[in-house]
Protein backbone atom coordinates (compact mmCIF):
# COMPACT_ATOMS: atom_id res chain seq x y z
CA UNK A 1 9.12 45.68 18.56
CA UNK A 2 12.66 44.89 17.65
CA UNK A 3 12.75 42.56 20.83
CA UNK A 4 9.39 40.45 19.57
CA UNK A 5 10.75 39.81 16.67
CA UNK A 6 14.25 38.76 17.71
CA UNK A 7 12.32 36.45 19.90
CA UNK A 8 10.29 34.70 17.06
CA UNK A 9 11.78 33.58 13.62
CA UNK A 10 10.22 35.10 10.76
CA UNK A 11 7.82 31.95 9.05
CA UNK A 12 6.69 31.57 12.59
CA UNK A 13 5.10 35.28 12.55
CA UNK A 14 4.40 34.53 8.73
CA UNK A 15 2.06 31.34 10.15
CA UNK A 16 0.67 33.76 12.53
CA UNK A 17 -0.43 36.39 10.46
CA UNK A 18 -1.62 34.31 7.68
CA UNK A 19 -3.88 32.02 10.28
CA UNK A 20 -4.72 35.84 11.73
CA UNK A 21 -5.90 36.79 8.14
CA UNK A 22 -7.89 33.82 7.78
CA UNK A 23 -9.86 33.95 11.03
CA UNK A 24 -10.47 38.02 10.25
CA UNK A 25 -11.74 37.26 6.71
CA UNK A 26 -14.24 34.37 8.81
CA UNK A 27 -15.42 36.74 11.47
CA UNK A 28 -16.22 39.51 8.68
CA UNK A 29 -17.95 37.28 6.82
CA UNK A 30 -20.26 35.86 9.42
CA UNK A 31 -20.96 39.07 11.17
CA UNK A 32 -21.75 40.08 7.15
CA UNK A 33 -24.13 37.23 6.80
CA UNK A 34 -25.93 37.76 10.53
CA UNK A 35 -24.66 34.00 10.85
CA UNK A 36 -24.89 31.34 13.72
CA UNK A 37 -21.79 29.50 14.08
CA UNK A 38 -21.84 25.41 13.49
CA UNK A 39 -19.00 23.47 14.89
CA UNK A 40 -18.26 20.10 12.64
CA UNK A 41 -16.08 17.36 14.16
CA UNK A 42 -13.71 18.08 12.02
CA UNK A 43 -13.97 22.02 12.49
CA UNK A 44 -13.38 20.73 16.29
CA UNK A 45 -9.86 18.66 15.36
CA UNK A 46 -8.75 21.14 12.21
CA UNK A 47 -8.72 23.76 14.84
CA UNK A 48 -6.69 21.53 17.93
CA UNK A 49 -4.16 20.57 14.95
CA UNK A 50 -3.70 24.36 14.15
CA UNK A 51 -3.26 25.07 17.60
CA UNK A 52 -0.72 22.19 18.07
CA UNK A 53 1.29 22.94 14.97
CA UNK A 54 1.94 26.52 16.22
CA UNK A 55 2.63 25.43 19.90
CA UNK A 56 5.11 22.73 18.51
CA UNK A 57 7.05 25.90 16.40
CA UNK A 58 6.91 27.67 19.71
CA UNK A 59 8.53 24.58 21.01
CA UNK A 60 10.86 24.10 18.40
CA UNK A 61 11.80 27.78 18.47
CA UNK A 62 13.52 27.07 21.74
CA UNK A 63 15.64 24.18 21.05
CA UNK A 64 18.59 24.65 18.96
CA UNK A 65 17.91 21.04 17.45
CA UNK A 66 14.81 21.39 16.21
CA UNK A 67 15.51 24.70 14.99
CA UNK A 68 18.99 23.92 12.81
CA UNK A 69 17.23 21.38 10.57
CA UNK A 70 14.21 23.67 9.85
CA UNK A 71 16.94 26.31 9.27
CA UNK A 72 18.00 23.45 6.43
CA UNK A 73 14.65 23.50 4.77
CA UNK A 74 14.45 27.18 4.97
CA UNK A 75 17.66 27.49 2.33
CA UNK A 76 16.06 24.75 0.25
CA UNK A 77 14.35 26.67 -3.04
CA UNK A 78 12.38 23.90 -4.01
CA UNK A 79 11.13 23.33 -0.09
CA UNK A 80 10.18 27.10 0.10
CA UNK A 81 8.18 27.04 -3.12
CA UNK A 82 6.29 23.83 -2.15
CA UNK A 83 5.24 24.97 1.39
CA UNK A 84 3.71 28.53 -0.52
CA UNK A 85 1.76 26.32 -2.11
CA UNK A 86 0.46 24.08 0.90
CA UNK A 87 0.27 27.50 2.59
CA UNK A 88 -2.47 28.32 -0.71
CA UNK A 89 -4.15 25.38 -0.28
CA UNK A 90 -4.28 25.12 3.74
CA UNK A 91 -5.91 29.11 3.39
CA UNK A 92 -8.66 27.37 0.89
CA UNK A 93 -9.13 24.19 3.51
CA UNK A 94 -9.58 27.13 7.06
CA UNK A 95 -11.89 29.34 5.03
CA UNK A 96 -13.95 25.95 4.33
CA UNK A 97 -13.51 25.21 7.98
CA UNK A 98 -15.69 27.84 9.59
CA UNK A 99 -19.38 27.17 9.52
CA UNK A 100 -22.33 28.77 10.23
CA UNK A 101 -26.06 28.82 8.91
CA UNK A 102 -27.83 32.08 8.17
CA UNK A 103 -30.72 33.42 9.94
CA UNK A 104 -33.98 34.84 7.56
CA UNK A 105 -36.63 37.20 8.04
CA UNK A 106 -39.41 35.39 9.05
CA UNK A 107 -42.88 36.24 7.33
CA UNK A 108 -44.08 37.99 9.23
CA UNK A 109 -40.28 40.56 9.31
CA UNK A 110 -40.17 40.87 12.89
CA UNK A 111 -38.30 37.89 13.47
CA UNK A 112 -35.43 36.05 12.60
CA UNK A 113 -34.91 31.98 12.45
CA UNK A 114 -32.24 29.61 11.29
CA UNK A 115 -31.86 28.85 7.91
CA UNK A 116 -31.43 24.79 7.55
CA UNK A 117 -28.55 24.93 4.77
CA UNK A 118 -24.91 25.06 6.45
CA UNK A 119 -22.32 27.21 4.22
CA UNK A 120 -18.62 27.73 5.14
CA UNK A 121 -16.32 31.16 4.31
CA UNK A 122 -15.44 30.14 1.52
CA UNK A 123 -19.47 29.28 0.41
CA UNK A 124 -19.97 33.04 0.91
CA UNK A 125 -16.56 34.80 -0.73
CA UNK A 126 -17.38 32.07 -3.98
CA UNK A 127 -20.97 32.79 -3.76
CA UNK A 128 -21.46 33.50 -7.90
CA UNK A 129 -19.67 29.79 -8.34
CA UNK A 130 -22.44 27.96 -5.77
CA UNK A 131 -24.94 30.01 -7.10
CA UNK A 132 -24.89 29.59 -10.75
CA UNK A 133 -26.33 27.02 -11.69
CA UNK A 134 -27.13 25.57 -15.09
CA UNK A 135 -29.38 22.63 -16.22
CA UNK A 136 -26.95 20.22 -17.21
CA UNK A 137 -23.13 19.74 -18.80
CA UNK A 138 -21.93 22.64 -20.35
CA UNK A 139 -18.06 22.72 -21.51
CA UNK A 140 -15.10 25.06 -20.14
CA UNK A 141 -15.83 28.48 -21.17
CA UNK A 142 -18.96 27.51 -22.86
CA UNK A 143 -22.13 29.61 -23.77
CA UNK A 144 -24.29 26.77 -24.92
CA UNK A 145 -25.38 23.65 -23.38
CA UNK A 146 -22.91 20.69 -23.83
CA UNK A 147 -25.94 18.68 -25.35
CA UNK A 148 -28.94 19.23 -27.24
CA UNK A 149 -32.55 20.07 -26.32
CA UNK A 150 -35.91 20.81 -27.62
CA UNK A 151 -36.01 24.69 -27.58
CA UNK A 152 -40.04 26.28 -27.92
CA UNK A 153 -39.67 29.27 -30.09
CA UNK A 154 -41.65 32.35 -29.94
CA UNK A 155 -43.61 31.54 -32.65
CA UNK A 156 -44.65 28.00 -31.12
CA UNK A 157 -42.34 25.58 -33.84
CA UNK A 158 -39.54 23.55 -32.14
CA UNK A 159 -36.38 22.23 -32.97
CA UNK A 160 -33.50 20.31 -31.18
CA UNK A 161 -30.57 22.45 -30.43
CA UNK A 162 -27.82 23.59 -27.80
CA UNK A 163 -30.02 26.36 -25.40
CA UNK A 164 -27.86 29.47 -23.79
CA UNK A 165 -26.45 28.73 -20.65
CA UNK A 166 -28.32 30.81 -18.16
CA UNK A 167 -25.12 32.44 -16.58
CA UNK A 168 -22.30 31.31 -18.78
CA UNK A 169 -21.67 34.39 -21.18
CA UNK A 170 -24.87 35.68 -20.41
CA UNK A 171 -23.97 39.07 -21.14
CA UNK A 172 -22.75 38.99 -24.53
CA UNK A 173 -25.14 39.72 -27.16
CA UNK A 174 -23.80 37.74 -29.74
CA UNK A 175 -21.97 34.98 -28.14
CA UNK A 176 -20.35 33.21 -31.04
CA UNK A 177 -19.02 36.71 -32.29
CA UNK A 178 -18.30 38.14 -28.84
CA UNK A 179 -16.90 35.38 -26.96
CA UNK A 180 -13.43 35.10 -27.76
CA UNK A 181 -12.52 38.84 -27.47
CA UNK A 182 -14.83 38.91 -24.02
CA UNK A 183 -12.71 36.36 -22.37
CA UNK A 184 -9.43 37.57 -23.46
CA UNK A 185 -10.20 41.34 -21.91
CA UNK A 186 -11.35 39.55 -18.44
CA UNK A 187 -8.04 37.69 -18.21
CA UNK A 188 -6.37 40.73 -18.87
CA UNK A 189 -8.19 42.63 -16.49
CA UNK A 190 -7.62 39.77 -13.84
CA UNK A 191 -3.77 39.79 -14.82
CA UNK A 192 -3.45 43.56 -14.28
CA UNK A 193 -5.05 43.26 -10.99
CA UNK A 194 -3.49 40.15 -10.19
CA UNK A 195 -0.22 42.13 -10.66
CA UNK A 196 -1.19 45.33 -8.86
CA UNK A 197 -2.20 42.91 -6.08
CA UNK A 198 1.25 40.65 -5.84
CA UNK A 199 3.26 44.26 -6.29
CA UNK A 200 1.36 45.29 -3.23
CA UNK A 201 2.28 42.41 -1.41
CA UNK A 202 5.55 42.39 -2.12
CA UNK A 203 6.10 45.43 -1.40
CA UNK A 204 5.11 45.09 2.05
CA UNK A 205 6.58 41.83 2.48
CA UNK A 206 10.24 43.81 1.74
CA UNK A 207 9.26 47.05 3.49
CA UNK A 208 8.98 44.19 6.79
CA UNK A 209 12.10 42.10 5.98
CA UNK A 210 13.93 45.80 5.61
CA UNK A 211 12.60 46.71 9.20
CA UNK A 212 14.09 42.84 10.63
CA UNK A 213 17.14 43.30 9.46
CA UNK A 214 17.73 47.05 9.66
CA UNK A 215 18.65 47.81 6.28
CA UNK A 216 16.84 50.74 3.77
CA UNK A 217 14.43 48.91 1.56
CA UNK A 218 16.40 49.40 -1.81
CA UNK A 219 19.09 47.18 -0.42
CA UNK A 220 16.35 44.44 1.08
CA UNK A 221 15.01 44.56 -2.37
CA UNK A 222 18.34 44.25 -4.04
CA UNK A 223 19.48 41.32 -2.21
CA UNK A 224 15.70 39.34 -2.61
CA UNK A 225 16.03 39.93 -6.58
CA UNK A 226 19.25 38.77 -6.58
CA UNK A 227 19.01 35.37 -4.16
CA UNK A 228 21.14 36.95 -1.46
CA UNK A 229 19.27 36.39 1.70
CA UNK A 230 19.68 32.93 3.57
CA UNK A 231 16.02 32.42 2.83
CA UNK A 232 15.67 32.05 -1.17
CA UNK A 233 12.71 35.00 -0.63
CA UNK A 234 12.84 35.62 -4.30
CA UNK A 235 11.47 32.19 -5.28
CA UNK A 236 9.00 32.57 -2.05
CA UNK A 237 7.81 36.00 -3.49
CA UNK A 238 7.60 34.73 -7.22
CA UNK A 239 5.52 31.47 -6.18
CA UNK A 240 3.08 34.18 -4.24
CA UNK A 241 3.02 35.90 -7.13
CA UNK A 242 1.83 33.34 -9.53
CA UNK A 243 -0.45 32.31 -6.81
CA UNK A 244 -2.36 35.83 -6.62
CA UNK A 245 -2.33 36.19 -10.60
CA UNK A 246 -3.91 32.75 -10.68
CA UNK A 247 -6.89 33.89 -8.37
CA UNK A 248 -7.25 37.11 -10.02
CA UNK A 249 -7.39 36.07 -13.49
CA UNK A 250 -9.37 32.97 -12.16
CA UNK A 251 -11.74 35.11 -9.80
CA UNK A 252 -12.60 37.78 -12.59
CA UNK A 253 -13.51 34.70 -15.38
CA UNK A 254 -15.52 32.73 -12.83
CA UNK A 255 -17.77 35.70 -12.61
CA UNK A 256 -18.64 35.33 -16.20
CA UNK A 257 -18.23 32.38 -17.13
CA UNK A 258 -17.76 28.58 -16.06
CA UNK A 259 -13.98 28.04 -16.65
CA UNK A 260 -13.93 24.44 -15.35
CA UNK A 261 -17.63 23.87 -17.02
CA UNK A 262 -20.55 22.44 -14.99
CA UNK A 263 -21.56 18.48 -14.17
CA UNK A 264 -24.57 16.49 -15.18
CA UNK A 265 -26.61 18.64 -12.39
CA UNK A 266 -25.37 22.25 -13.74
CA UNK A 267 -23.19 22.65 -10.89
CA UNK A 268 -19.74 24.54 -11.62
CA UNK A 269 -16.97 22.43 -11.19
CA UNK A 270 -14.30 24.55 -10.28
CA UNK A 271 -16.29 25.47 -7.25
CA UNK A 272 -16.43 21.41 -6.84
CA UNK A 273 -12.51 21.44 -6.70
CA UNK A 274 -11.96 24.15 -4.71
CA UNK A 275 -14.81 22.43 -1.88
CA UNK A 276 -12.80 19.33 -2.29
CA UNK A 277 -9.47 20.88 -0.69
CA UNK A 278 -10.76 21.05 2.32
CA UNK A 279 -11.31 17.17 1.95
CA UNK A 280 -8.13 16.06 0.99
CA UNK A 281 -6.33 18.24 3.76
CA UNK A 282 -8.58 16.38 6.90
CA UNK A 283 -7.73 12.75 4.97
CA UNK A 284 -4.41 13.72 5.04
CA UNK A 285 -4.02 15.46 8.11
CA UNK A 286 -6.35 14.69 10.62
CA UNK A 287 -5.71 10.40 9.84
CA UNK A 288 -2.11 11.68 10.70
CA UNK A 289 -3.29 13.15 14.49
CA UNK A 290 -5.26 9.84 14.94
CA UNK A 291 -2.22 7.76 13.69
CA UNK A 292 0.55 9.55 15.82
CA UNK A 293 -0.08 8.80 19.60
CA UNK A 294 -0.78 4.75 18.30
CA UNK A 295 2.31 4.90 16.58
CA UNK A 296 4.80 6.56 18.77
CA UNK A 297 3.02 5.44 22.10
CA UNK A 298 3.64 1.98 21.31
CA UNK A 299 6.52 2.12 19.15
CA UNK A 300 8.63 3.35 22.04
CA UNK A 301 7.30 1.42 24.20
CA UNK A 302 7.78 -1.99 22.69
CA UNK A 303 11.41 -1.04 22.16
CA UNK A 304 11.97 0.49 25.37
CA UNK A 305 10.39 -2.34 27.52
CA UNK A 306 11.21 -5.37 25.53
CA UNK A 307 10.01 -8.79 26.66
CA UNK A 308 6.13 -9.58 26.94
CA UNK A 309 5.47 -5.84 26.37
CA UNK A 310 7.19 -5.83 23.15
CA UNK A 311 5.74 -9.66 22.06
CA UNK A 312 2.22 -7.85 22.77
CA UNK A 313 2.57 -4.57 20.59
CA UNK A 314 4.15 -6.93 17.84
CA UNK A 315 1.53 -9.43 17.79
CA UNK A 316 -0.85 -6.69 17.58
CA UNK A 317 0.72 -4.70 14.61
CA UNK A 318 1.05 -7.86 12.80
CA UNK A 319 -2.27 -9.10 13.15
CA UNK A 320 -3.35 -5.89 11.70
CA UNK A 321 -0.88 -6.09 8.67
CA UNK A 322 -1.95 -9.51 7.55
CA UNK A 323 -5.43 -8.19 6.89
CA UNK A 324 -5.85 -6.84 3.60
CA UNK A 325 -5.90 -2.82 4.16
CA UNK A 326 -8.61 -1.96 1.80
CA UNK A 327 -10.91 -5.22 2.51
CA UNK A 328 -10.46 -4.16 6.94
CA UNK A 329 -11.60 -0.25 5.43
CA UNK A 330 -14.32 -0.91 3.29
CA UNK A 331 -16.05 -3.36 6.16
CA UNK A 332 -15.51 -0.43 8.70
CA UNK A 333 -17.13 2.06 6.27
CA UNK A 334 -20.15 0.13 5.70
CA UNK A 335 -20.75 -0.80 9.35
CA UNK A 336 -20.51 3.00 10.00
CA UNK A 337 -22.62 3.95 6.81
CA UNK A 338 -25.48 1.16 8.01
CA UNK A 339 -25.49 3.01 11.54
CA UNK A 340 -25.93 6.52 9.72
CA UNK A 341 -28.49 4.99 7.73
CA UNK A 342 -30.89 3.85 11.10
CA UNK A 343 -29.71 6.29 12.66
CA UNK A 344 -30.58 9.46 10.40
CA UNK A 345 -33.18 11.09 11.74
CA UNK A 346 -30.37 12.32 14.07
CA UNK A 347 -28.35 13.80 11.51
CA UNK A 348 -28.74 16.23 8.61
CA UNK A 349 -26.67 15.48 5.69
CA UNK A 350 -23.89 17.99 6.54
CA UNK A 351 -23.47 16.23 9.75
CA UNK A 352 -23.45 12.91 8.36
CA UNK A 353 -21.57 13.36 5.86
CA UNK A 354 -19.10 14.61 8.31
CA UNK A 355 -19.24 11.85 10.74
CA UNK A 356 -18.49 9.41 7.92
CA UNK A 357 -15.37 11.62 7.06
CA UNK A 358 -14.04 11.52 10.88
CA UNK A 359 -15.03 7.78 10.52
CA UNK A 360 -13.14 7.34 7.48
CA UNK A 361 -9.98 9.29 8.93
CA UNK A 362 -9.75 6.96 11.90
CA UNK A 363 -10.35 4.11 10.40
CA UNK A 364 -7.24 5.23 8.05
CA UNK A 365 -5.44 5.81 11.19
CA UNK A 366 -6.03 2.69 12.89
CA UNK A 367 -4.86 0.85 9.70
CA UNK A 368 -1.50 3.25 8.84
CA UNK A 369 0.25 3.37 12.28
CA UNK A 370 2.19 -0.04 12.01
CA UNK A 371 4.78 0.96 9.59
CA UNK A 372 5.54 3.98 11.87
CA UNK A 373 5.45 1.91 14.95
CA UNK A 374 8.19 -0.53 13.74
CA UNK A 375 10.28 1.94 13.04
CA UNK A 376 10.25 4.00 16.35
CA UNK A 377 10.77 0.24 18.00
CA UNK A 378 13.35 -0.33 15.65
CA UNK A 379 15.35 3.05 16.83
CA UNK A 380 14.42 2.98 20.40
CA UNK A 381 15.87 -0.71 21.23
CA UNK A 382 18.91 1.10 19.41
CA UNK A 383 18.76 3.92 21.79
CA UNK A 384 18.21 2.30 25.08
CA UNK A 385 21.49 1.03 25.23
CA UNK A 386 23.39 4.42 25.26
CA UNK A 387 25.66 5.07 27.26
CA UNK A 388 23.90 8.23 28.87
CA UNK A 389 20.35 6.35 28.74
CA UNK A 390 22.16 3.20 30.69
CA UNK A 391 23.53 5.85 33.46
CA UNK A 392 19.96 7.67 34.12
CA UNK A 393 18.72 3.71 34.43
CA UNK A 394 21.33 3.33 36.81
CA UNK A 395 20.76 6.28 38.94
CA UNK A 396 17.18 5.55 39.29
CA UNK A 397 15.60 7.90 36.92
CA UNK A 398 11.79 6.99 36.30
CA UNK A 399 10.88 5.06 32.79
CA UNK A 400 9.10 7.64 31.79
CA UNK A 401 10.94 10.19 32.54
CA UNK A 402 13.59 8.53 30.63
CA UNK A 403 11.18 7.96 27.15
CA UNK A 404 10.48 11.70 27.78
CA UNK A 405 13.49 13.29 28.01
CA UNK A 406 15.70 11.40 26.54
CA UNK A 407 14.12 8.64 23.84
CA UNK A 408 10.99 11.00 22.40
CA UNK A 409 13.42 13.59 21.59
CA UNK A 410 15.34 11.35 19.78
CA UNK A 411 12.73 10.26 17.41
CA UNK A 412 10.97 12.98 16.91
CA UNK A 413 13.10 13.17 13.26
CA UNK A 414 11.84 9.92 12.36
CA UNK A 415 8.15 11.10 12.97
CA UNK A 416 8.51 14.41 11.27
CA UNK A 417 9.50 12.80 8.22
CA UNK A 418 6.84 9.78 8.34
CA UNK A 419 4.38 12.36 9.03
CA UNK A 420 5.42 14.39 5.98
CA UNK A 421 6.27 11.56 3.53
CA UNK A 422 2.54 10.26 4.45
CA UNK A 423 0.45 13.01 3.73
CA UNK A 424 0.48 12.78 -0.11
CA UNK A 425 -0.19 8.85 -0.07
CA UNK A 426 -3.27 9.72 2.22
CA UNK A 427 -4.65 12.55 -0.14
CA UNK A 428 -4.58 9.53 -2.82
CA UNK A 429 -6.00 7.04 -0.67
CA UNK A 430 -9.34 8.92 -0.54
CA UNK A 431 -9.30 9.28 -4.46
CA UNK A 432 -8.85 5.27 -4.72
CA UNK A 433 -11.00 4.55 -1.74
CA UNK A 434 -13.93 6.99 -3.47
CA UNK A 435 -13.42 5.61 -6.76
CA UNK A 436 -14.07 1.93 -5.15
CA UNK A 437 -17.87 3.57 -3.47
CA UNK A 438 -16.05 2.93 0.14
CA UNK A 439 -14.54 6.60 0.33
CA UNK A 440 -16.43 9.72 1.88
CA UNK A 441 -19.98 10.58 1.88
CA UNK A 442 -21.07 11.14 -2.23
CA UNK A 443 -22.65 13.68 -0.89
CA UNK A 444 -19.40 15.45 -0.10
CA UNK A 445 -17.20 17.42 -2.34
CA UNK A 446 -13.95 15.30 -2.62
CA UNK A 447 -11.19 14.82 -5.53
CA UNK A 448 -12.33 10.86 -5.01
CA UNK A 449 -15.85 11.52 -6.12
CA UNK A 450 -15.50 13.60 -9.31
CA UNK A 451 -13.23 10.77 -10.55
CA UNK A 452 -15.95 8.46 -9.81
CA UNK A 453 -18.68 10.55 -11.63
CA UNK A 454 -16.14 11.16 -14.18
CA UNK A 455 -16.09 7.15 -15.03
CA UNK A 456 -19.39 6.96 -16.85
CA UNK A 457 -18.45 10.86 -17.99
CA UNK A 458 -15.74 10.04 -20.20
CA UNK A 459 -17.82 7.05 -21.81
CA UNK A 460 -20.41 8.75 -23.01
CA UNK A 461 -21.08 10.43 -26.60
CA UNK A 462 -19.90 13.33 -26.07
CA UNK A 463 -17.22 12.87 -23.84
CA UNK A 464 -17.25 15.14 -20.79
CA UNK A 465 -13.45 15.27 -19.33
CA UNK A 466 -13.36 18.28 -17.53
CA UNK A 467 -14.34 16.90 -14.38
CA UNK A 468 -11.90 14.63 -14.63
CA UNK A 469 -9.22 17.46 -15.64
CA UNK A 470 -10.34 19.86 -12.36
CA UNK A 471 -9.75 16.81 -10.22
CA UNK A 472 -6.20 15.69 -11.56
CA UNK A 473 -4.89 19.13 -11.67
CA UNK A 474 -5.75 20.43 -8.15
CA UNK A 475 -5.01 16.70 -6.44
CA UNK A 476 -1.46 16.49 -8.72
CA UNK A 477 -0.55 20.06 -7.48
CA UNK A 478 -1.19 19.41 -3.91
CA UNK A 479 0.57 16.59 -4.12
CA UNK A 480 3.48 17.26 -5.56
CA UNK A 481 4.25 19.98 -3.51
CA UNK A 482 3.71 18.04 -0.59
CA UNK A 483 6.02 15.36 -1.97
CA UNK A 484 8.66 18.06 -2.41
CA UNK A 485 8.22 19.84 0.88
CA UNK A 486 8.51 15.76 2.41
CA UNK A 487 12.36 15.71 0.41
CA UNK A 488 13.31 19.02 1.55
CA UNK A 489 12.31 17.74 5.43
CA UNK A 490 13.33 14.41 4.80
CA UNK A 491 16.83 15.98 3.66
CA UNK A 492 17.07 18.35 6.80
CA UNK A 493 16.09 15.91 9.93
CA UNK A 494 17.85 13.01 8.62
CA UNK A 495 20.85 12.79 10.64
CA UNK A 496 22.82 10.60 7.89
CA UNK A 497 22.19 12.98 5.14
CA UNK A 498 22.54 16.28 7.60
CA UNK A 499 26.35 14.89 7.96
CA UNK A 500 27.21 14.50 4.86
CA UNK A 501 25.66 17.75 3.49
């Protein structure tokens, strides 16, 4: 045991077992729900980038290189904190991956056929959120309607007021009395477990760091509380920590009431947020995987080569620059959206909303690679005219053997970082490109389209803003811990800065 884990630092194995978790919690839940799996496009490429991701901190595990900057962003506080949070939000975005539609009892109760409805993980473990819903509006919190309506009394008059929200404090007696107190003894409940919950955890977090390092556990736990370890683990366990109290407290409220409040079709919008994670991650990361072999393929290339190979790629990425970004997406989106359209008797409207997200990711890709691609030309015609490159040439070594081993390795710093530094401009892309009607499906849960619906929301008499609120909050956290974790790699893989740190 001691061997495996000398062999394997210790956020690899923390990767491992939290992807581990999330794929036990998904099997349990399935085999719970007698469910038949459905494989999404994106399922398909969320589950190939997973795979790569860990195979490339396999990779950089063995090369001193690659592991010496990441050793960087491991000492960074700020870095550490961020990349809990991503780790939050990627958990959200895998349980959201796995889909599957539920078989029923037929009729007759000897059989059992395929529901038409598709539902993720995370559909099942939020079930109360999808399932409770109201008529129409209804505020954060709320036990009453947001908006008035004619009520029939039992003794046949009628009169215009707010109506009881049919799961919103629906167990209080005397809301306007009870309400208040109610709330305040769920938080507290959620808090205490919460806390029980990220003791637990941290506990057993120590109890393993105590076990790597082969110390007792009162001087692993020492060092943690007091910032001693090379890896700030305090500020990793206190981030957790807030993390799990969050879900507690927010887990234990949702039950009762909506904390987020509902939308103009009674649905709860804090179960809207939380579906629209997994939207944000594929813009941001699955555009990326489409963008990368464009970028560095021809990037290297065109500096590598030089003459009429270079001219080429060039005229190419220039072409593409002078046409406005958002005018080249917005006619791909509607060519795509008028072949869904004659085409939808082929699709259900989980599988086209789908295809129009994979649609909208490439065509984001196809559009974002040039600024990466000048930049890997701009560093390889630097590099093919070292010394050690110019003696492999000489000797007779293969071109490709020489962008291989010697020029891809090279660059790989400058593609970490673009990679990183993109991912939060991305996320906003789809908010802007939603908010213009060109964005995903409106049938999808997305950041993008409860900013949209929230336009005519916040006009109106009264003025609904919560949607609006859910949608800022969870896209501003996201990305500014993604802009955060981008400075911490930026800071570690740039050679100029490495030096003089």
């Amino acid at each position: 045991m001691n061997t495996f884990l000398s062999n394997f630092s210790k956020p690899l194995l923390a990767a491992l077992a939290a992807v581990g978790v999330v794929i036990a919690l998904a099997w349990f839940a399935m085999r719970s729900a007698a469910a038949q799996p459905v494989l999404l496009w994106t399922d398909i490429l969320i589950y190939v980038l997973v795979f790569s991701i860990l195979l490339f901190a396999l990779y950089a595990r063995a090369h001193e290189h690659l592991r010496a900057p990441w050793r960087q962003v491991k000492r960074r506080r700020l870095g550490m904190m961020s990349l809990v949070i991503l780790s939050a939000y990627t958990t959200v975005g895998l349980l959201d991956s796995v889909h599957f539609k539920q078989q029923v009892t037929n009729a007759s109760g000897e059989q059992r056929s395929t529901s038409g409805e598709v539902l993720s993980v995370l559909d099942v473990i939020a079930a109360p959120l999808r399932e409770h819903d109201e008529r129409t509006y209804s505020a954060p919190f709320a036990t009453h309607a947001y908006v008035k309506e004619m009520v029939q009394h039992a003794d046949g008059t009628q009169s215009r007021e707010f109506p009881p929200l049919k799961f919103g404090g629906a167990h209080l007696k005397n809301p306007e009395l009870e309400r208040s107190a109610d709330i305040g003894k769920h938080a507290l409940l959620g808090l205490l477990v919460g806390l029980v919950l990220a003791a637990s955890v941290m506990g057993l977090l120590t109890v393993w760091l105590s076990r790597c390092e082969h110390i007792p556990f009162s001087t692993m736990l020492r060092r943690i509380v007091r910032g001693e370890t090379d890896t700030p683990w305090h500020v990793v366990l206190a981030t957790l920590a807030v993390i799990i109290v969050l879900v507690s407290v927010s887990s234990v409220l949702a039950s009762k009431y909506h904390i987020f409040g509902t939308d103009k079709v009674g649905q709860d919008v804090f179960f809207e947020a939380l579906k629209s994670i997994r939207t944000g991650l594929v813009i941001g990361t699955l555009t990326t995987l489409i963008m990368l072999p464009f970028a560095v393929l021809l990037g290297i290339m065109a500096g590598y080569f030089r003459g009429w190979i270079d001219d080429v790629i060039q005229y190419i990425y220039t072409t593409l620059n002078s046409i406005p970004g958002v005018l080249l997406i917005a006619a791909a989106v509607l060519l795509v959206q008028v072949y869904l359209q004659t085409q939808g008797e082929r699709f259900d409207t989980v599988e086209r909303a789908d295809l129009r997200l994979l649609f909208l990711c490439m065509i984001l890709g196809i559009t974002n690679w040039t600024g990466l691609c000048r930049m890997l030309r701009g560093e390889s015609l630097k590099l093919r005219e070292l010394d050690y490159i110019q003696s492999a040439t000489a000797l007779g070594v293969g071109h490709f053997t020489i962008i291989g081993r010697h020029i891809l390795p090279n660059v790989m710093h400058i593609v970490l970082i673009a990679v990183v530094l993109d991912f939060s401009g991305l996320v906003l892309a789809e908010a802007v490109l939603s908010y213009v009607g060109v964005g995903v499906d409106p049938t999808m849960n997305s950041w993008g389209n409860m900013i949209n619906q929230a336009r005519l929301e916040m006009a109106r008499e009264p003025m609904v803003w919560w949607s609006l609120t859910a949608a800022f909050v969870f896209m501003f956290v996201l990305v500014l811990a993604a802009n955060l974790f981008s400075d911490a790699v930026r800071d570690a893989f740039d050679p100029r800065l490495r030096e003089r740190s």
